[in-house]
C-alpha atoms as a PDB file:
ATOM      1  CA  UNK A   1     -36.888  -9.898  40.927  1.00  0.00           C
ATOM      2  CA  UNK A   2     -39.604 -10.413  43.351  1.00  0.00           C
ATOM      3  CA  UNK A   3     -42.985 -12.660  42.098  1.00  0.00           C
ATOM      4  CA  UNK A   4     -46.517 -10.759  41.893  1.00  0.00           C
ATOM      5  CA  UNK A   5     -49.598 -12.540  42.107  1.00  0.00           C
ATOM      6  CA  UNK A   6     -51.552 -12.592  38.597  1.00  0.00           C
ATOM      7  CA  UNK A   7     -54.570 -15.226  37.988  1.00  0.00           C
ATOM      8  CA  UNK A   8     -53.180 -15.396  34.395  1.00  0.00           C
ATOM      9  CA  UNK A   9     -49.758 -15.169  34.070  1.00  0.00           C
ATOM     10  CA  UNK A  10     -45.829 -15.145  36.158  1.00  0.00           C
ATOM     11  CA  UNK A  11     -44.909 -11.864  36.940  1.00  0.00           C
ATOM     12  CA  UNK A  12     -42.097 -10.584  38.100  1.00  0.00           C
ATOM     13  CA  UNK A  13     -40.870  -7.030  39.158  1.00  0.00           C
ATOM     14  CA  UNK A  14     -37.544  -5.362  39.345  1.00  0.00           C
ATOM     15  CA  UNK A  15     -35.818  -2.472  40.706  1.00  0.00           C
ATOM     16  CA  UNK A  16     -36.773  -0.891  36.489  1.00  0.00           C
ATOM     17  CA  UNK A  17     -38.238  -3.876  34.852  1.00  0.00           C
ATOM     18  CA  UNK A  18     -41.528  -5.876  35.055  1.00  0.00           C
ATOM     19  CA  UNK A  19     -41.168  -9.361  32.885  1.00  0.00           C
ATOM     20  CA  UNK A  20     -44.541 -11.067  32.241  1.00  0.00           C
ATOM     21  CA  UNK A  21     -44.497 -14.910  30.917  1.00  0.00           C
ATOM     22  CA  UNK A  22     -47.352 -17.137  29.972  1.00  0.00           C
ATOM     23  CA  UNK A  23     -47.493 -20.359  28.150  1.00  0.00           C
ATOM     24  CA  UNK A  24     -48.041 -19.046  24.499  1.00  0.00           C
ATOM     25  CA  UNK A  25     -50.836 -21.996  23.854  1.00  0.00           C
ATOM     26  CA  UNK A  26     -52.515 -20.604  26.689  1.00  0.00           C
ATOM     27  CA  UNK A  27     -54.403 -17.351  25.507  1.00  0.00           C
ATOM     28  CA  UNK A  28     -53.648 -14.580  22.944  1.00  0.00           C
ATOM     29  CA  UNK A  29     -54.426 -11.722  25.092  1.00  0.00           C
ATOM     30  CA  UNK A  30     -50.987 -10.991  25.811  1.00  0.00           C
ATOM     31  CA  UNK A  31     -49.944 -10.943  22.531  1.00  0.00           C
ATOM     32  CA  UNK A  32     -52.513  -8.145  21.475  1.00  0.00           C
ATOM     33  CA  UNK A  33     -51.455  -6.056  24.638  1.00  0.00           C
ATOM     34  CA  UNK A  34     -47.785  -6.391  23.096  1.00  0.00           C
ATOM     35  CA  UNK A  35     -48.880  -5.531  19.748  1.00  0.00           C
ATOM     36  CA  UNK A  36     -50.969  -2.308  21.346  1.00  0.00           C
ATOM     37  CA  UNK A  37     -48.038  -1.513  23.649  1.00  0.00           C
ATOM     38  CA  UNK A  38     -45.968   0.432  20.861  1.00  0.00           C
ATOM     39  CA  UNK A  39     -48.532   2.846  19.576  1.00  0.00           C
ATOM     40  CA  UNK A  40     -51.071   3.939  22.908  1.00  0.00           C
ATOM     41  CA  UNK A  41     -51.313   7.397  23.483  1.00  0.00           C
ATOM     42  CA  UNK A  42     -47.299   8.879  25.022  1.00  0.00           C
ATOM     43  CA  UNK A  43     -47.246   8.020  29.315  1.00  0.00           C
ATOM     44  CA  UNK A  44     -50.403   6.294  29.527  1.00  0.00           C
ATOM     45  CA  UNK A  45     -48.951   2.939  30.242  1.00  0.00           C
ATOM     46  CA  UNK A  46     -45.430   1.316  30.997  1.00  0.00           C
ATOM     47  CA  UNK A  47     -42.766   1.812  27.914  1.00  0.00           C
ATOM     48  CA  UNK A  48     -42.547  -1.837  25.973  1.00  0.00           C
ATOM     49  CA  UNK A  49     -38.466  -2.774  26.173  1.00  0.00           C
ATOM     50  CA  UNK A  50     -38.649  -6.444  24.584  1.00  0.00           C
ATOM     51  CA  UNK A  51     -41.302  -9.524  23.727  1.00  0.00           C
ATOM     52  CA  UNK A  52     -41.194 -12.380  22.250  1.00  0.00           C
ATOM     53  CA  UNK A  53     -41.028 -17.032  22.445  1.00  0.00           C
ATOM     54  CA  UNK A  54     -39.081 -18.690  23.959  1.00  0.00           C
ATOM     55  CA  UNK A  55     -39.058 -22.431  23.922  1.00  0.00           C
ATOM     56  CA  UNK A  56     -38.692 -24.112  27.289  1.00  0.00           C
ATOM     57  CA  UNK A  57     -38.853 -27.735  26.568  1.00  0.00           C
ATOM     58  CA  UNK A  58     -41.924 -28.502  24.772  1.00  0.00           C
ATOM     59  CA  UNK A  59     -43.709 -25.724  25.691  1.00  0.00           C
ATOM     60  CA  UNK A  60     -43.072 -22.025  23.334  1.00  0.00           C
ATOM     61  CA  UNK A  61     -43.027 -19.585  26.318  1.00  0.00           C
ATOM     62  CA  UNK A  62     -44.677 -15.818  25.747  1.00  0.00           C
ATOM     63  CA  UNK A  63     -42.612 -12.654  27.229  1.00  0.00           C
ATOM     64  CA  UNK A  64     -42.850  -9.626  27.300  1.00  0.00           C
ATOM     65  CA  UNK A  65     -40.703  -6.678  29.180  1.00  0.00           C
ATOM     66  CA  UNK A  66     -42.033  -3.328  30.085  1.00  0.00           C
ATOM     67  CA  UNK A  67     -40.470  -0.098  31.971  1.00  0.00           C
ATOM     68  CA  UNK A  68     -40.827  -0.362  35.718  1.00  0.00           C
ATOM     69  CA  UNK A  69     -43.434   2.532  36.494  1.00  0.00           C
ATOM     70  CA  UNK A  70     -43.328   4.806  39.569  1.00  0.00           C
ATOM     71  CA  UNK A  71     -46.150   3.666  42.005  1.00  0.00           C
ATOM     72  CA  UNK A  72     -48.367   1.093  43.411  1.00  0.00           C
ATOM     73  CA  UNK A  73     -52.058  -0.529  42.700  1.00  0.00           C
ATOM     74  CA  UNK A  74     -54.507   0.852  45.330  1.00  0.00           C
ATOM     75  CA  UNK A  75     -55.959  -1.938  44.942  1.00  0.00           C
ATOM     76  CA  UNK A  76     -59.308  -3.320  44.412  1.00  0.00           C
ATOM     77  CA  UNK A  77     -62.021  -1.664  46.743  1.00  0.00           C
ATOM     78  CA  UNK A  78     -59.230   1.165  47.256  1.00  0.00           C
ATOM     79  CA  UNK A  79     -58.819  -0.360  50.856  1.00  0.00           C
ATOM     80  CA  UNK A  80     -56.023   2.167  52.409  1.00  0.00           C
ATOM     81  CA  UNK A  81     -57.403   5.021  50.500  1.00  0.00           C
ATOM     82  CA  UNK A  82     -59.024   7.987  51.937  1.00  0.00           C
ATOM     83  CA  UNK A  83     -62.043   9.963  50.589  1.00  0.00           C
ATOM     84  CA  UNK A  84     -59.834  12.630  49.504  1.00  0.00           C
ATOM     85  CA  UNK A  85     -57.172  10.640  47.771  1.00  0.00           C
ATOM     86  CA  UNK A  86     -60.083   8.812  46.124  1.00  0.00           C
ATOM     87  CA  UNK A  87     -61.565  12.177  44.713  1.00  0.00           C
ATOM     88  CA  UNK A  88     -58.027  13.032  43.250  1.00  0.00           C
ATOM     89  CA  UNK A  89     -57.639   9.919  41.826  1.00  0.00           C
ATOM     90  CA  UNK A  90     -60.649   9.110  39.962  1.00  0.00           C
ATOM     91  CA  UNK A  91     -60.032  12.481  38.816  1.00  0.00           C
ATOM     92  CA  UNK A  92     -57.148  11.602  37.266  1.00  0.00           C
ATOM     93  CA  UNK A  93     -57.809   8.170  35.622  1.00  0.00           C
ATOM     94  CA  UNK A  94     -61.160   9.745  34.090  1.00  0.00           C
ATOM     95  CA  UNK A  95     -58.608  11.946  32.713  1.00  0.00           C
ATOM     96  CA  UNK A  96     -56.256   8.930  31.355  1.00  0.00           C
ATOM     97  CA  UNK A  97     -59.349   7.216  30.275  1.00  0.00           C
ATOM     98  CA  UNK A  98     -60.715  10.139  28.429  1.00  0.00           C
ATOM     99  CA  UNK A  99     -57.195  10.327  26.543  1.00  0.00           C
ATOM    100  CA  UNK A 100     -57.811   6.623  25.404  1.00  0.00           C
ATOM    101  CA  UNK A 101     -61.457   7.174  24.374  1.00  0.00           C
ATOM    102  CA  UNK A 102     -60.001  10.074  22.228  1.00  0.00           C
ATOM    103  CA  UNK A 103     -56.939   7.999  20.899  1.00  0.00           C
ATOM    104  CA  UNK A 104     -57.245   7.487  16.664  1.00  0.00           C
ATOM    105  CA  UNK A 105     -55.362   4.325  15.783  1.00  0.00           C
ATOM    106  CA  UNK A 106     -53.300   3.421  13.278  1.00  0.00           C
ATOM    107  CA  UNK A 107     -55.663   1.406  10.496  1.00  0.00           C
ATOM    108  CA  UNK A 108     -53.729  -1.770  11.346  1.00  0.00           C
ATOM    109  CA  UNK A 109     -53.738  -1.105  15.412  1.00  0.00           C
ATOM    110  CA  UNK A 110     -57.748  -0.021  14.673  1.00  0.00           C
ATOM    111  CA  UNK A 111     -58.251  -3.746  12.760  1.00  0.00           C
ATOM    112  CA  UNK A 112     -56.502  -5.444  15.870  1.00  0.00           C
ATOM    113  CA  UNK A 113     -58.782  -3.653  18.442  1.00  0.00           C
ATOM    114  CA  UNK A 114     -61.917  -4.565  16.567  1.00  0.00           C
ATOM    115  CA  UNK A 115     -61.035  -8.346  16.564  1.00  0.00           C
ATOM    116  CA  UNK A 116     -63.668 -10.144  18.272  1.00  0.00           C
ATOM    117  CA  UNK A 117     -63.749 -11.162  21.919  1.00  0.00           C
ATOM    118  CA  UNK A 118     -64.971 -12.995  24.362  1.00  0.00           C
ATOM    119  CA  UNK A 119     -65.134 -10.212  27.195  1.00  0.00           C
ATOM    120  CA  UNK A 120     -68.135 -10.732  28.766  1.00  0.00           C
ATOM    121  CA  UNK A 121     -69.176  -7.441  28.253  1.00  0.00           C
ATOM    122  CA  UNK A 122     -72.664  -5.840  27.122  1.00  0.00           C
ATOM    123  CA  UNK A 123     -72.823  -5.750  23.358  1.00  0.00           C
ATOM    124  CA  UNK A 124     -76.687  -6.310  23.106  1.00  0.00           C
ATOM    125  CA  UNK A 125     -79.939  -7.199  24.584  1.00  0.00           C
ATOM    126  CA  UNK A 126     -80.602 -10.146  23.078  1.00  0.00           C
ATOM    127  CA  UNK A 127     -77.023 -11.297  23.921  1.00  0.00           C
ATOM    128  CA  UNK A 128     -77.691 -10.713  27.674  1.00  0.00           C
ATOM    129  CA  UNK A 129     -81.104 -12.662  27.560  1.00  0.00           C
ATOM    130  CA  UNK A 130     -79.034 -15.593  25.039  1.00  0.00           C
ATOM    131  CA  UNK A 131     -76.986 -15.488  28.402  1.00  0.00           C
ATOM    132  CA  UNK A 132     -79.239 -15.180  31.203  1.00  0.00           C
ATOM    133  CA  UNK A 133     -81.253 -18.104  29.594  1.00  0.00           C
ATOM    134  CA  UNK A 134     -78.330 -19.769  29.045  1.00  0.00           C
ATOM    135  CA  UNK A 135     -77.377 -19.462  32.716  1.00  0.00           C
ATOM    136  CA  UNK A 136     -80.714 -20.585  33.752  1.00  0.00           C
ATOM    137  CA  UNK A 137     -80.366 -23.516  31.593  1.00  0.00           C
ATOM    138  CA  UNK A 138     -76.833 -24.627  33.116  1.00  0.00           C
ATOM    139  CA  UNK A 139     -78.094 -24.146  36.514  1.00  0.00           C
ATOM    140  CA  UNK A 140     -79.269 -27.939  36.945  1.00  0.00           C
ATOM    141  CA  UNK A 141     -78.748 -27.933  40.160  1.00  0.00           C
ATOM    142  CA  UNK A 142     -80.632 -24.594  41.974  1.00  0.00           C
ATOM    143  CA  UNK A 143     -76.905 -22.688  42.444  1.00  0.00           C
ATOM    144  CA  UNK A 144     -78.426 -19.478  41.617  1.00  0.00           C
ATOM    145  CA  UNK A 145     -81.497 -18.607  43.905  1.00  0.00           C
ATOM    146  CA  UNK A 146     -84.587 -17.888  41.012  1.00  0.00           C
ATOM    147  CA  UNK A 147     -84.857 -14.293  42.233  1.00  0.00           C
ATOM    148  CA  UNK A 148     -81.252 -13.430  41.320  1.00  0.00           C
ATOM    149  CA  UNK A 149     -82.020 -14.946  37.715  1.00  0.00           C
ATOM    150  CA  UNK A 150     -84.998 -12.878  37.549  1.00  0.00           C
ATOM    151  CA  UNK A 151     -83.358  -9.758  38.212  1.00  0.00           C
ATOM    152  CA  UNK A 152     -80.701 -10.438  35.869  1.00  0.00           C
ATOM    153  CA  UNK A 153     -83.764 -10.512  33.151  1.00  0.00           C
ATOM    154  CA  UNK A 154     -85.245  -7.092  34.779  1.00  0.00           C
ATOM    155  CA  UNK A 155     -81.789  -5.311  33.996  1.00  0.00           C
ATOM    156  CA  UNK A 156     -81.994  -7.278  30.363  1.00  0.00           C
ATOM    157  CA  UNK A 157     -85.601  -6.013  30.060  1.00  0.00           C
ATOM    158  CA  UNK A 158     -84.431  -2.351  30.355  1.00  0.00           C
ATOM    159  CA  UNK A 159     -81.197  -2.653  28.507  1.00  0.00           C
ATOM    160  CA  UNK A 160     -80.331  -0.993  25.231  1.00  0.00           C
ATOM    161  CA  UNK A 161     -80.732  -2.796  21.988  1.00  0.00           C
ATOM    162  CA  UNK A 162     -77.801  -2.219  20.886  1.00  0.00           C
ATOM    163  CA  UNK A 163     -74.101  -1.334  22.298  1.00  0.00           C
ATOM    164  CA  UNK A 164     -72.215   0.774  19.866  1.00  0.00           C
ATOM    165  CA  UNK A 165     -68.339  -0.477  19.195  1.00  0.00           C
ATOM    166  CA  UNK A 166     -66.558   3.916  19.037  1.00  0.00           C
ATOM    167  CA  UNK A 167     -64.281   3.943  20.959  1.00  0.00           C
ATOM    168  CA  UNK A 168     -60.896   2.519  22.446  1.00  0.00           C
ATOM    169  CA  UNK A 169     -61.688   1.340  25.710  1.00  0.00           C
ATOM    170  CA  UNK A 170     -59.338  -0.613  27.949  1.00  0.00           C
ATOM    171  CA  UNK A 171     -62.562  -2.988  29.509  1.00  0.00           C
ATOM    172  CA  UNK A 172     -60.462  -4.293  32.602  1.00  0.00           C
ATOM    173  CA  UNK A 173     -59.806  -0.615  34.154  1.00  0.00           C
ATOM    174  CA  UNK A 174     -60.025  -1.894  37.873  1.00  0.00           C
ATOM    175  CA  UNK A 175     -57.751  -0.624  40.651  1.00  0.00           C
ATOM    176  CA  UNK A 176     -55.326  -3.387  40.237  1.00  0.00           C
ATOM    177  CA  UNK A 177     -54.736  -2.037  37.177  1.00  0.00           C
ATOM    178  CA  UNK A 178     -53.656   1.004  37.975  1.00  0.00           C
ATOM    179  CA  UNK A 179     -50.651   2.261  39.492  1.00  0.00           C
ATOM    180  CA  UNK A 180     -50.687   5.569  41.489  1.00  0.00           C
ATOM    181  CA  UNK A 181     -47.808   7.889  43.673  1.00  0.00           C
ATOM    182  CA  UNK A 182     -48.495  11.228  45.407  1.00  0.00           C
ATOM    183  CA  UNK A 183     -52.204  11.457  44.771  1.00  0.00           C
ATOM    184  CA  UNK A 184     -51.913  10.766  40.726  1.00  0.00           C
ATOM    185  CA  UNK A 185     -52.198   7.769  38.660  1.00  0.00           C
ATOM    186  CA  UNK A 186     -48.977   7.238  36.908  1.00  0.00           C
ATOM    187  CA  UNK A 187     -49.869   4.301  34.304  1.00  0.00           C
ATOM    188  CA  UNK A 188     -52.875   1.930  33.179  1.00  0.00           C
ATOM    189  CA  UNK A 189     -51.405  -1.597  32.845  1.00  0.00           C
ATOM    190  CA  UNK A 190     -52.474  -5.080  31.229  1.00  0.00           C
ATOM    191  CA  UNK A 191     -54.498  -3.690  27.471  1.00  0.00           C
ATOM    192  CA  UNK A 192     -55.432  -7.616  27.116  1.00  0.00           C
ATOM    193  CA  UNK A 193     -58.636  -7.020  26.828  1.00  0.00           C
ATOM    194  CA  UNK A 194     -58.908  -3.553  25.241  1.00  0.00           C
ATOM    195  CA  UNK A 195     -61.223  -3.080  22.212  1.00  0.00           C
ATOM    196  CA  UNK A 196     -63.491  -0.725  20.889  1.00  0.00           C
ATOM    197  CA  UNK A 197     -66.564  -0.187  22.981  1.00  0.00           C
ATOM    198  CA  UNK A 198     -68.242   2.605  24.690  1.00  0.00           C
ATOM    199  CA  UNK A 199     -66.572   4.998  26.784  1.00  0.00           C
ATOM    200  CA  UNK A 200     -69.112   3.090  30.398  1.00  0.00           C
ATOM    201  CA  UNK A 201     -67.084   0.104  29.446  1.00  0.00           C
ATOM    202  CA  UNK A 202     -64.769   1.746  31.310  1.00  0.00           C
ATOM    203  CA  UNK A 203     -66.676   3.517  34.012  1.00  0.00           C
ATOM    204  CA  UNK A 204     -68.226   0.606  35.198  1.00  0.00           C
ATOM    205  CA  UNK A 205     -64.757  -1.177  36.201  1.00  0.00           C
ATOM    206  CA  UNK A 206     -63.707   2.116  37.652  1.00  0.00           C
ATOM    207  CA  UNK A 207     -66.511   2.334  39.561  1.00  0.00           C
ATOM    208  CA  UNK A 208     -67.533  -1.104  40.615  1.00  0.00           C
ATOM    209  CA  UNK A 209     -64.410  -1.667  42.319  1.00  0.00           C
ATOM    210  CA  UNK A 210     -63.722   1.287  44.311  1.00  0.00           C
ATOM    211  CA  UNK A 211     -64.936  -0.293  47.162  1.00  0.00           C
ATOM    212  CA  UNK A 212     -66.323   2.489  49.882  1.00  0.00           C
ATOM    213  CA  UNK A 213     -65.360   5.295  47.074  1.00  0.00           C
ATOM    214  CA  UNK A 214     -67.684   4.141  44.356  1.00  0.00           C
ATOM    215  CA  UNK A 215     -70.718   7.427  44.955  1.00  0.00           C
ATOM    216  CA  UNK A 216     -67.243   9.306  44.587  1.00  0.00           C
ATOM    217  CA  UNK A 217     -66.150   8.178  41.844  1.00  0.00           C
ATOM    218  CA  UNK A 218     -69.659   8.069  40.171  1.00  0.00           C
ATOM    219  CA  UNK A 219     -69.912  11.251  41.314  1.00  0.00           C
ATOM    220  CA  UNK A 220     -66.234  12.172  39.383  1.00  0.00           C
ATOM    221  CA  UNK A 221     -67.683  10.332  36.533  1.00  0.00           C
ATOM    222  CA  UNK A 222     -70.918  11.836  35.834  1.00  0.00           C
ATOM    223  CA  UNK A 223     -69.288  15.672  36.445  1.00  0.00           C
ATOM    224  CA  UNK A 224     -66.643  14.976  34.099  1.00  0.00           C
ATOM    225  CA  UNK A 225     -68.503  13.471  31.090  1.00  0.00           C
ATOM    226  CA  UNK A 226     -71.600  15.619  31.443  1.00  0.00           C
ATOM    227  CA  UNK A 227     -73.698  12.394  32.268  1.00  0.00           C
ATOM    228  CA  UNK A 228     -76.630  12.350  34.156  1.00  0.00           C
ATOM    229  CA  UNK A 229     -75.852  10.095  37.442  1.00  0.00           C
ATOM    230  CA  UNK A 230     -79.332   8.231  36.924  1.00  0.00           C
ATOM    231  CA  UNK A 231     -77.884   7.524  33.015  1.00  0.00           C
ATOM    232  CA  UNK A 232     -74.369   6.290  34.458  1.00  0.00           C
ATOM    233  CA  UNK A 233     -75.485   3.851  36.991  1.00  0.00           C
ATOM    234  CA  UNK A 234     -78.039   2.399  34.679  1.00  0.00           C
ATOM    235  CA  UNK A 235     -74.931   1.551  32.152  1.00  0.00           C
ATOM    236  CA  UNK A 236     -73.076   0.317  35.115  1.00  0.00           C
ATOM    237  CA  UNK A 237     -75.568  -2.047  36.206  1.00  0.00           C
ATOM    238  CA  UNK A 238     -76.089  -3.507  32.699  1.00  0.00           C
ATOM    239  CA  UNK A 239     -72.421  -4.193  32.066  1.00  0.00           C
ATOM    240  CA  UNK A 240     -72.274  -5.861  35.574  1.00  0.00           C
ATOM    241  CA  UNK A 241     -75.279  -7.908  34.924  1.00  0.00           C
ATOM    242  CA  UNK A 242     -73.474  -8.779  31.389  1.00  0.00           C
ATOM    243  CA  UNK A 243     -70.031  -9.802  33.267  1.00  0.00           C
ATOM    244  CA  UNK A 244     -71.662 -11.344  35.779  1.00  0.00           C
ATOM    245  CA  UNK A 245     -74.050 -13.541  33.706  1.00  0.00           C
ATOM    246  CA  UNK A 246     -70.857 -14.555  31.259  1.00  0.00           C
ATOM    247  CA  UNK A 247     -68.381 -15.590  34.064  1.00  0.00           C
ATOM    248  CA  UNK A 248     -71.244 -17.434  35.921  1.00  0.00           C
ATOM    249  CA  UNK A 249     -72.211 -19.859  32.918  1.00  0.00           C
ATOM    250  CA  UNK A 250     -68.505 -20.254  32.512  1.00  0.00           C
ATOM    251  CA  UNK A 251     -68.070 -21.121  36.357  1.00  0.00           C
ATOM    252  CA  UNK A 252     -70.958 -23.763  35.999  1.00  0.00           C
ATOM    253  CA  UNK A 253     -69.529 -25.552  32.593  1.00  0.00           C
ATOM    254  CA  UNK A 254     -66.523 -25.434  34.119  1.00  0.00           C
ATOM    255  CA  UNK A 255     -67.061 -26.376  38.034  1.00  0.00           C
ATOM    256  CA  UNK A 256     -63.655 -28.233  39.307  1.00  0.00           C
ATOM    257  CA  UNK A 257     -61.899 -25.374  37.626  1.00  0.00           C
ATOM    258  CA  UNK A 258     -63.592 -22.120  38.769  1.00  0.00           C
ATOM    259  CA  UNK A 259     -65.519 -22.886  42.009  1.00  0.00           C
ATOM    260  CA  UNK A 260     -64.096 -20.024  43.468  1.00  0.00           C
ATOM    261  CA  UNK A 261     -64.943 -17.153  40.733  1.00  0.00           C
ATOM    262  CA  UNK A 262     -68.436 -19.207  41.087  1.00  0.00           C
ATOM    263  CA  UNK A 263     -68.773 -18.004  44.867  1.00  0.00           C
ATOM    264  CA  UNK A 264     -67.171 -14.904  43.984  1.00  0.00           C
ATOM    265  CA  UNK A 265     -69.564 -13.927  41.202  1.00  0.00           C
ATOM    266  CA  UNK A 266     -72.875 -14.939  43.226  1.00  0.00           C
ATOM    267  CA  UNK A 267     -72.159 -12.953  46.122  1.00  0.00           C
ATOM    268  CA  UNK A 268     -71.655  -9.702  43.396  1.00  0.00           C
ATOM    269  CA  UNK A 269     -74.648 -10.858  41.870  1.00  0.00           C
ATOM    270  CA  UNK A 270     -76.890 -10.854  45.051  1.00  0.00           C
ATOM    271  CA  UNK A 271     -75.247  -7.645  45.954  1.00  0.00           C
ATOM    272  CA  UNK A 272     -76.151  -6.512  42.367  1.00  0.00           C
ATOM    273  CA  UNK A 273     -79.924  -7.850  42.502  1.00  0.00           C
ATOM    274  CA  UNK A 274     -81.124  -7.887  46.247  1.00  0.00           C
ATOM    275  CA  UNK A 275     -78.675  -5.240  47.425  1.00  0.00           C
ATOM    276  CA  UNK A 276     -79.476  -2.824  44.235  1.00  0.00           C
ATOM    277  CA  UNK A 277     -75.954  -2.030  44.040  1.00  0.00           C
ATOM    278  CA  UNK A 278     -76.060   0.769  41.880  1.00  0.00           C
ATOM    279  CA  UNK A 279     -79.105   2.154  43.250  1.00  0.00           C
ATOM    280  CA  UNK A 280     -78.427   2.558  46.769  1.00  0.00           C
ATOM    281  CA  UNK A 281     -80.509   4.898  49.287  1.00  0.00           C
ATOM    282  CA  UNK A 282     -78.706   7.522  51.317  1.00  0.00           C
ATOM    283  CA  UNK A 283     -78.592   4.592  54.299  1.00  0.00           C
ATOM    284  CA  UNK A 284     -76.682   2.540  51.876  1.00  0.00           C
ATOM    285  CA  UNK A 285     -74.402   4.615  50.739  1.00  0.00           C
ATOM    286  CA  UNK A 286     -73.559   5.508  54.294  1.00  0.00           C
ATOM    287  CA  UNK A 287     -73.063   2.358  55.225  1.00  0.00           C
ATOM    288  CA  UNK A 288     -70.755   1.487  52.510  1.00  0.00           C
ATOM    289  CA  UNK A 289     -68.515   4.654  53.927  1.00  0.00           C
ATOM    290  CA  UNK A 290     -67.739   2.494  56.769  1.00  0.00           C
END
């Protein structure tokens, strides 16, 4: 079987099998994706085959087994895609995604996806300022440039009150997460993280990272769901704020471990702030075409 990079966990892929491992001690995530795996609506994801421990040592080993799936990722940013492809695509994950957002669990699979956690994701305004203030707090040392801190509390400012928790949503819906042949998506992989949520939990990873494609896929977005686009990005830019604020606090408690999601999240977080990501004028959006 040949190794795929993961940031969490050993994967490996086979001519019909993909085998994920983790150490069991070291997060639970996989163990609600296993226990979702069984009862998500028929071809959205791979087919579960076999999970379970293994001891290796001293250390209980989690596994799980799923059905190899036609297709690959496109990838984060789409970067080999075309425009067209992109359309047809988006097209057909907002499809997939709508099928989630319309799936009624099982009581017991409904309790499971209500469980509490910590996703980073917009729940509330005064959770975003908690964590924006937190953020400033942590920042002893001037890592975050005060404008960027006082745009994240402009997008806090104009958030919602409250996020409502009523629907499925997968919350991790990026283009590594997908895997797509012949101009269709053919599965939605790795449910650690699903939950119930709003159906822009979703739009905003689909979105965010589509690299040159994202006015596309807003665009697929907004026709699809009968949202305004104005209405769409301003969700967008308040779950990105959210994420960004969250992993950034993280990155600072934890500096010899995540200096490089650190980087990563301040450069999204000046593109979010001083670029205006999700507000871009026609010379922007051009520009991100190329």
């Amino acid at each position: 079987m040949d190794t795929v990079e993961s940031s969490s966990h050993h994967v490996y892929v086979g001519s019909d099998a993909v085998v994920k491992i983790i150490d069991a001690d070291g997060h639970s995530r996989l163990n609600r994706e296993i226990a979702l795996a069984p009862h998500l609506p028929t071809g959205l994801s791979a087919a579960l085959l076999d999970s379970g421990l293994h001891r290796l040592g001293t250390y209980d080993i989690r596994y799980a087994c799923y059905a190899r799936v036609p297709g690959a990722a496109p990838g984060i940013g789409m970067p080999a895609v075309d425009g067209v492809t992109a359309r047809l695509l988006a097209e057909a994950a907002v499809d997939q995604l709508g099928r989630l957002h319309r799936w009624i669990p099982s009581v017991h699979t409904e309790q499971m996806l209500r469980e509490p956690l910590l996703h980073g994701g917009f729940t509330r305004q005064a959770a975003l300022f908690a964590e924006v203030e937190k953020l400033a707090t942590l920042d002893r040392h001037g890592t975050i440039p005060r404008g960027l801190l006082d745009g994240l509390t402009a997008i806090a400012e104009r958030a919602p009150l409250h996020a409502q928790a009523v629907v499925p949503v997968h919350a991790d819906c990026h283009w590594d997460n997908w895997l797509a042949s012949d101009h269709r998506v053919t599965a939605l992989l790795d449910f650690e993280w699903a939950r119930y949520g709003e159906p822009a939990d979703d739009w905003f990873f689909l979105a965010r990272f589509s690299g040159p494609h994202t006015e596309t896929v807003l665009d697929v977005i907004a026709r699809a769901t009968a949202t305004s686009l104005e209405t769409l990005r301003a969700e967008c830019e308040v779950r990105e704020a959210s994420h960004l604020a969250f992993d950034l606090s993280l990155a600072l408690e934890h500096p010899d471990t995540h200096a490089q999601m650190a980087a990563d999240r301040l450069r999204a977080l000046d593109e979010l702030i001083i670029g205006r990501y999700w507000w871009p004028t026609p010379l922007d959006a051009s520009r991100r075409k190329h």
